[in-house]
PDB file of N, CA and C in Angstrom:
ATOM      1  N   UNK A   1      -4.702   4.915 -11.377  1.00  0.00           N
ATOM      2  CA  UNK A   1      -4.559   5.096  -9.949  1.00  0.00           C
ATOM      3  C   UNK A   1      -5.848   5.711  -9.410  1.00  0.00           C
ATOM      4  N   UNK A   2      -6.510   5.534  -8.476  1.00  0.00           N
ATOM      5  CA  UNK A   2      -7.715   5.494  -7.347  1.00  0.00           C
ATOM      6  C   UNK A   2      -7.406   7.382  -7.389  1.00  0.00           C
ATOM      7  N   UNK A   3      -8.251   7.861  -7.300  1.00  0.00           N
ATOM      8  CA  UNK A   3      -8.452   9.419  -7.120  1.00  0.00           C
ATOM      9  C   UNK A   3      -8.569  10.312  -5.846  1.00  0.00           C
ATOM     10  N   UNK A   4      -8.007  11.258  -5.579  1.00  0.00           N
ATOM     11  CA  UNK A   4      -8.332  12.510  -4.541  1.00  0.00           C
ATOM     12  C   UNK A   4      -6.812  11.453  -3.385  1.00  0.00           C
ATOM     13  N   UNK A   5      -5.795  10.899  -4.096  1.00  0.00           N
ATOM     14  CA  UNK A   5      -4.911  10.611  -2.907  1.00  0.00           C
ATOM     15  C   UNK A   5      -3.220  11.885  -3.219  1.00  0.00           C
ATOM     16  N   UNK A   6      -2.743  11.796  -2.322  1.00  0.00           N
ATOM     17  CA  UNK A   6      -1.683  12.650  -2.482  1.00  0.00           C
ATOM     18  C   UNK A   6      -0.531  11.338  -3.238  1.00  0.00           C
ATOM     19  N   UNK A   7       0.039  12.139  -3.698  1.00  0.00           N
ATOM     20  CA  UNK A   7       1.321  11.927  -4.982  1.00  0.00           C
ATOM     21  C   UNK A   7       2.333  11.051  -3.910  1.00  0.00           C
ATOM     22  N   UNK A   8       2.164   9.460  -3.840  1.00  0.00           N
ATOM     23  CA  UNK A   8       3.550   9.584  -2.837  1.00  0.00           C
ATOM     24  C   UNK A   8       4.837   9.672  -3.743  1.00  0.00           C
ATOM     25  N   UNK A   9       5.929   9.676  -3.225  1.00  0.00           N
ATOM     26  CA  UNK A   9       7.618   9.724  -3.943  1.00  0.00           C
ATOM     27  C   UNK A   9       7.701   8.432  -4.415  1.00  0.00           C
ATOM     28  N   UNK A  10       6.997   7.461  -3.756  1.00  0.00           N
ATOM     29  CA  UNK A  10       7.770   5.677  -4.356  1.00  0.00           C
ATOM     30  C   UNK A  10       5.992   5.327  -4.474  1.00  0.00           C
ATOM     31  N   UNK A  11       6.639   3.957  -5.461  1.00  0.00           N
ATOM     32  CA  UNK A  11       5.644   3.239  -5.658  1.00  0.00           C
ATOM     33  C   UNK A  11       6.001   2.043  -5.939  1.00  0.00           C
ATOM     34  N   UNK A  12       5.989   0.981  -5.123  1.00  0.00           N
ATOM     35  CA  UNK A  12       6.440  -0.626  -5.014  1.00  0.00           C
ATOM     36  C   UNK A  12       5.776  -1.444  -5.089  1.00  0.00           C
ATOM     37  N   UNK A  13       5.732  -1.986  -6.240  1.00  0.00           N
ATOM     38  CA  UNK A  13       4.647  -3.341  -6.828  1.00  0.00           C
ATOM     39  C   UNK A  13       4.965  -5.020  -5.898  1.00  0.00           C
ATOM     40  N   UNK A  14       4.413  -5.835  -5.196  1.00  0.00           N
ATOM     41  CA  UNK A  14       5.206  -6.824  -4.879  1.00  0.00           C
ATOM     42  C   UNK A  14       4.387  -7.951  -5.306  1.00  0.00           C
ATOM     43  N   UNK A  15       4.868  -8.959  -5.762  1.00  0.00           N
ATOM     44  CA  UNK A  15       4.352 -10.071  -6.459  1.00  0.00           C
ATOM     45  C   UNK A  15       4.516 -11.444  -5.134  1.00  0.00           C
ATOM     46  N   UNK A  16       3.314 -11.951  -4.962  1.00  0.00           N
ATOM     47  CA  UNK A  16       3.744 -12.620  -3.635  1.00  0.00           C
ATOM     48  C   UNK A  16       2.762 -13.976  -3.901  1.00  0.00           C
ATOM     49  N   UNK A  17       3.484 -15.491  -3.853  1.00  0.00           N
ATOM     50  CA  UNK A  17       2.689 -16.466  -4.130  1.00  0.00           C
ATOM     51  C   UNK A  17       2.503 -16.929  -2.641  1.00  0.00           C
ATOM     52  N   UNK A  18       0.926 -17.449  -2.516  1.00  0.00           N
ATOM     53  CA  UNK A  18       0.285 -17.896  -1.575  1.00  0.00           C
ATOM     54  C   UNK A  18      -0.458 -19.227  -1.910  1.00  0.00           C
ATOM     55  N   UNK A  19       0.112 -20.078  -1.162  1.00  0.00           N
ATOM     56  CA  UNK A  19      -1.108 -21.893  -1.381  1.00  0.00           C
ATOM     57  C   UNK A  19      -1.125 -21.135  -3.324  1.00  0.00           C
ATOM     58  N   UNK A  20      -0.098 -21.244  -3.449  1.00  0.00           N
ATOM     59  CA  UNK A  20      -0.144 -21.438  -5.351  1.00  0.00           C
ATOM     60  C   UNK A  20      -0.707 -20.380  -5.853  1.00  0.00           C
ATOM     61  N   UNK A  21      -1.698 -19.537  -5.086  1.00  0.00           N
ATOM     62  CA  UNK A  21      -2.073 -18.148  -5.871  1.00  0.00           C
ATOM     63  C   UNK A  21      -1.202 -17.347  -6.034  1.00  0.00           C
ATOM     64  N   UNK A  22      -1.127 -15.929  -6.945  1.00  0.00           N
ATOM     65  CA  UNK A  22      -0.443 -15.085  -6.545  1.00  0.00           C
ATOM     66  C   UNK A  22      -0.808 -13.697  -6.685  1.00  0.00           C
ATOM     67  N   UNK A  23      -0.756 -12.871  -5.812  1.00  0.00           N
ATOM     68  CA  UNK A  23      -1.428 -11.482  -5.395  1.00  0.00           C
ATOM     69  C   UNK A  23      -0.388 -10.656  -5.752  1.00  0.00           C
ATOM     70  N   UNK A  24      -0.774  -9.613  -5.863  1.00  0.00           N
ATOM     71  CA  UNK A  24      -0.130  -8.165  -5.979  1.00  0.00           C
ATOM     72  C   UNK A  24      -0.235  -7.386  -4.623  1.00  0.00           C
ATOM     73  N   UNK A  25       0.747  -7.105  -4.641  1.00  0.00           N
ATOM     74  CA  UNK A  25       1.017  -5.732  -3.351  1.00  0.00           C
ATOM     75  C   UNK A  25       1.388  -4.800  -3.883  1.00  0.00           C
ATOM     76  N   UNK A  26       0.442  -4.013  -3.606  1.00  0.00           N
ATOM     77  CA  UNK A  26       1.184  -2.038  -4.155  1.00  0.00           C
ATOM     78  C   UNK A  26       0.986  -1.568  -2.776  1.00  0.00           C
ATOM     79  N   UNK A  27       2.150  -0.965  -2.875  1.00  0.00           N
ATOM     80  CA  UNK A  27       2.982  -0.041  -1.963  1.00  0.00           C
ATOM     81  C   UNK A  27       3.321   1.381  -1.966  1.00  0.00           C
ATOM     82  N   UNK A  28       2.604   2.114  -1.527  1.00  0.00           N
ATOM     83  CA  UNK A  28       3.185   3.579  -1.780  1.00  0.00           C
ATOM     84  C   UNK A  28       3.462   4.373  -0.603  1.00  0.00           C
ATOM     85  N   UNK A  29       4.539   4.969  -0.754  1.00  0.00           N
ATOM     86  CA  UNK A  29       5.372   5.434   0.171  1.00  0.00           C
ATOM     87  C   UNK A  29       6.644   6.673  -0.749  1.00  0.00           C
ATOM     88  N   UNK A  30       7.380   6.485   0.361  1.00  0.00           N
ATOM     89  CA  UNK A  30       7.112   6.766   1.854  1.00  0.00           C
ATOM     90  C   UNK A  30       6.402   8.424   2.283  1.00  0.00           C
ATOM     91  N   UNK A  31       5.346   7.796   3.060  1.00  0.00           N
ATOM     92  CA  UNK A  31       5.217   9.728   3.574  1.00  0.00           C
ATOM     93  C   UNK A  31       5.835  10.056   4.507  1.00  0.00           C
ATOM     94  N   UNK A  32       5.807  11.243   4.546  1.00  0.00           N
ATOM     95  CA  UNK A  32       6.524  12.360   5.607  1.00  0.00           C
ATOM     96  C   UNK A  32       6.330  12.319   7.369  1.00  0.00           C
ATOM     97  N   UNK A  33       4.848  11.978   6.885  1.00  0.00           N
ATOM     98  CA  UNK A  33       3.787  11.755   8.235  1.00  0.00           C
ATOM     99  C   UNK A  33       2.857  10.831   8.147  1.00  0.00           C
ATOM    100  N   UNK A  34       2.348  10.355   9.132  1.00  0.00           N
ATOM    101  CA  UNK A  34       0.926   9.109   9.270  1.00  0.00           C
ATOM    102  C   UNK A  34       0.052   9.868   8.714  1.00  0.00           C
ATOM    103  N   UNK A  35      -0.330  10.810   9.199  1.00  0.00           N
ATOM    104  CA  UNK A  35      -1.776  11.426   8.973  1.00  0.00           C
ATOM    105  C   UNK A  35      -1.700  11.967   7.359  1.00  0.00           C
ATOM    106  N   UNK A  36      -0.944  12.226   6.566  1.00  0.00           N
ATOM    107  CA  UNK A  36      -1.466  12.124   5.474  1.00  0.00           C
ATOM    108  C   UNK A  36      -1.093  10.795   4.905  1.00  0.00           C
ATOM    109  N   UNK A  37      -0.578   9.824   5.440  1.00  0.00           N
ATOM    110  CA  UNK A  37      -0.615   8.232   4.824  1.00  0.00           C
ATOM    111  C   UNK A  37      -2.284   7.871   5.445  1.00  0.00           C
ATOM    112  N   UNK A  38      -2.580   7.719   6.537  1.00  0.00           N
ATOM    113  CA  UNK A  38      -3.717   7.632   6.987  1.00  0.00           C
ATOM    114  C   UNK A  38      -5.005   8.091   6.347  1.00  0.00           C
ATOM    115  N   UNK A  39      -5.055   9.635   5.444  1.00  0.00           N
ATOM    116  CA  UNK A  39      -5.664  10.423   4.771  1.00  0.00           C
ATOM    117  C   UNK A  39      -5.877   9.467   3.220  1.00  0.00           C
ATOM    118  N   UNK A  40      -4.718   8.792   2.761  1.00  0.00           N
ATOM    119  CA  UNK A  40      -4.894   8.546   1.418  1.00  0.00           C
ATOM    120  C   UNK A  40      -5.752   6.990   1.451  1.00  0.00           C
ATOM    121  N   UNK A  41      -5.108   6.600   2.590  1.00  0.00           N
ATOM    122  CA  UNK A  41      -5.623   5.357   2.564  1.00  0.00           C
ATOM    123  C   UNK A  41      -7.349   5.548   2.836  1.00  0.00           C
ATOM    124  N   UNK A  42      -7.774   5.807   3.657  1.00  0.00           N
ATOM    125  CA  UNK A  42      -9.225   6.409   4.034  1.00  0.00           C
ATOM    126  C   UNK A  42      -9.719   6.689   2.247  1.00  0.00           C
ATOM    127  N   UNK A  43      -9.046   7.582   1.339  1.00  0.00           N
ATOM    128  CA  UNK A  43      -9.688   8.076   0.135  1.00  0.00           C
ATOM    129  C   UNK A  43      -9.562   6.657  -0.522  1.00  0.00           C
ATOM    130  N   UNK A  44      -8.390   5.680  -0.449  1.00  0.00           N
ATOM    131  CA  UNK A  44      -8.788   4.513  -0.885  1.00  0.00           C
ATOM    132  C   UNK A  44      -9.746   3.403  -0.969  1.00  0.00           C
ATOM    133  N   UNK A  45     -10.321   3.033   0.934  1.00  0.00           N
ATOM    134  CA  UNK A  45     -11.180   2.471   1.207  1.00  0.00           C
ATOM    135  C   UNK A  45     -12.495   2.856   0.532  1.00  0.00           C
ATOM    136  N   UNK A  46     -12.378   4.805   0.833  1.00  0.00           N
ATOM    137  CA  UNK A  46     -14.010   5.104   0.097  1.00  0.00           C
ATOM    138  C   UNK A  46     -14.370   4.522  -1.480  1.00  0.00           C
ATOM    139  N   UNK A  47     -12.669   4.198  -1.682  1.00  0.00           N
ATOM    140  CA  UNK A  47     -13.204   3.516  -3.375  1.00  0.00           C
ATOM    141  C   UNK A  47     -13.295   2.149  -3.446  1.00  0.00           C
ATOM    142  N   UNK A  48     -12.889   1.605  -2.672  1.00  0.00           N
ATOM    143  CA  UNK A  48     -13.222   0.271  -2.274  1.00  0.00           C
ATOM    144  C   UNK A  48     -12.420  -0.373  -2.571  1.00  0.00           C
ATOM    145  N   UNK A  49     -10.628   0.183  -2.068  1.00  0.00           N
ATOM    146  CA  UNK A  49      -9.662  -0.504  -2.478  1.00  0.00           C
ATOM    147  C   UNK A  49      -9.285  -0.870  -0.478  1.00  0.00           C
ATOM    148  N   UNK A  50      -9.107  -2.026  -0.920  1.00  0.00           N
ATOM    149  CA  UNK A  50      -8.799  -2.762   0.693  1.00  0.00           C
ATOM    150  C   UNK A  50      -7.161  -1.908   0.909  1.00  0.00           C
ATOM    151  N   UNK A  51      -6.920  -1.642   2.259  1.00  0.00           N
ATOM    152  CA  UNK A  51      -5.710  -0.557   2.512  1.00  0.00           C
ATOM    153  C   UNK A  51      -5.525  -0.407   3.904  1.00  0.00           C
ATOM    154  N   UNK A  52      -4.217  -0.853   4.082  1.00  0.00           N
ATOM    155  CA  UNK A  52      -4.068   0.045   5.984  1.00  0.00           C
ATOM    156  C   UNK A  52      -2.285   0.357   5.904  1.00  0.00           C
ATOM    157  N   UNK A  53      -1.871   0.892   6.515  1.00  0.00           N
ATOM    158  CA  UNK A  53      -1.065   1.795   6.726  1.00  0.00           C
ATOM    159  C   UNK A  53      -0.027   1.027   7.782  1.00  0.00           C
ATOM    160  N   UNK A  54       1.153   1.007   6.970  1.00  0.00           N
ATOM    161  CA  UNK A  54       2.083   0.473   8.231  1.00  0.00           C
ATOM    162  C   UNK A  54       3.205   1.404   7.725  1.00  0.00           C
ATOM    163  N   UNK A  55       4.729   0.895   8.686  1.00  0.00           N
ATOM    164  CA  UNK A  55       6.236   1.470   8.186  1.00  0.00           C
ATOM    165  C   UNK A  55       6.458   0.805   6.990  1.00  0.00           C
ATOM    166  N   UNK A  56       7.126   2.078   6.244  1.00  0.00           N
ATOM    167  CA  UNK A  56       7.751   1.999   4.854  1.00  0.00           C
ATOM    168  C   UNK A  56       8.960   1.347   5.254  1.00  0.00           C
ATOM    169  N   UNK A  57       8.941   0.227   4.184  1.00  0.00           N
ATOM    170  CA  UNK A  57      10.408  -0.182   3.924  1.00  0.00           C
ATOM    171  C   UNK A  57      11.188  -0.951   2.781  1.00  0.00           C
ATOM    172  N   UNK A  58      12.392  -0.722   2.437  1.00  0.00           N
ATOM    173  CA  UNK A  58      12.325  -1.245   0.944  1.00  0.00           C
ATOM    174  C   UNK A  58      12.700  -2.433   0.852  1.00  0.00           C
ATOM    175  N   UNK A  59      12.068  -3.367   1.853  1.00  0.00           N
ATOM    176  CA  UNK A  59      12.280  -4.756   1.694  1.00  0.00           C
ATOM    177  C   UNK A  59      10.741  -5.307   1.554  1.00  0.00           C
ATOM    178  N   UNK A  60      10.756  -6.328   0.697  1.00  0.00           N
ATOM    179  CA  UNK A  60       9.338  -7.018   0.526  1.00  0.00           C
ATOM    180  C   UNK A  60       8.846  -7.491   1.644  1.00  0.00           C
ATOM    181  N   UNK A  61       7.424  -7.206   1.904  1.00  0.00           N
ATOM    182  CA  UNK A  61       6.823  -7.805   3.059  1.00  0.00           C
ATOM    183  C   UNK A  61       6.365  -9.412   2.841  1.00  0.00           C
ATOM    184  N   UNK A  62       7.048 -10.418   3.683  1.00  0.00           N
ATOM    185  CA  UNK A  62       7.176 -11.232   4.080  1.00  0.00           C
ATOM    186  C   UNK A  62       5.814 -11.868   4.935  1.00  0.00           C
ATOM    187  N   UNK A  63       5.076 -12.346   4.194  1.00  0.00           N
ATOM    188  CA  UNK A  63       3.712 -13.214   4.938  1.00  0.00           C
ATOM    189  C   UNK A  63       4.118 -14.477   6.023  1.00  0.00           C
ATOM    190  N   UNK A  64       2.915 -14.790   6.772  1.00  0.00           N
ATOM    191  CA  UNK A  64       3.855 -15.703   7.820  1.00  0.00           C
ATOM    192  C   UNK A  64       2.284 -16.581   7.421  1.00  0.00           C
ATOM    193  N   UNK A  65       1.833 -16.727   6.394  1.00  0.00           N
ATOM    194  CA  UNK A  65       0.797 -17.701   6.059  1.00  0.00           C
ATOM    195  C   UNK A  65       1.279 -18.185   5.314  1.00  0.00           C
TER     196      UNK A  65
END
């Protein structure tokens, strides 16, 4: 795991096929507040993990590509 982020409670792997590829989604959640979801993600980017911040939820996110 990528360094200097806070501990979230969950961690949700999602396996998602696209035009025949298939990607990984990691998910970590849920925080308490934005601003330290906002905080971890920022320590992510500086490592050069692509990351943005939406609502937690425990249903798989659903692509519309």
């Amino acid at each position: 795991m990528p360094q200097n982020i806070i501990s979230p409670t969950e961690i949700n792997v999602e396996t998602v096929s696209v035009n025949n590829t298939t990607f990984y989604r990691l998910k970590l959640g849920a925080y308490s507040n934005s601003a330290d979801a906002k905080s971890d993600c920022l320590a992510l980017i500086k490592q050069q993990v692509t990351c943005f911040v939406s609502y937690y939820v425990q249903q798989p996110y659903r692509s519309t590509i």
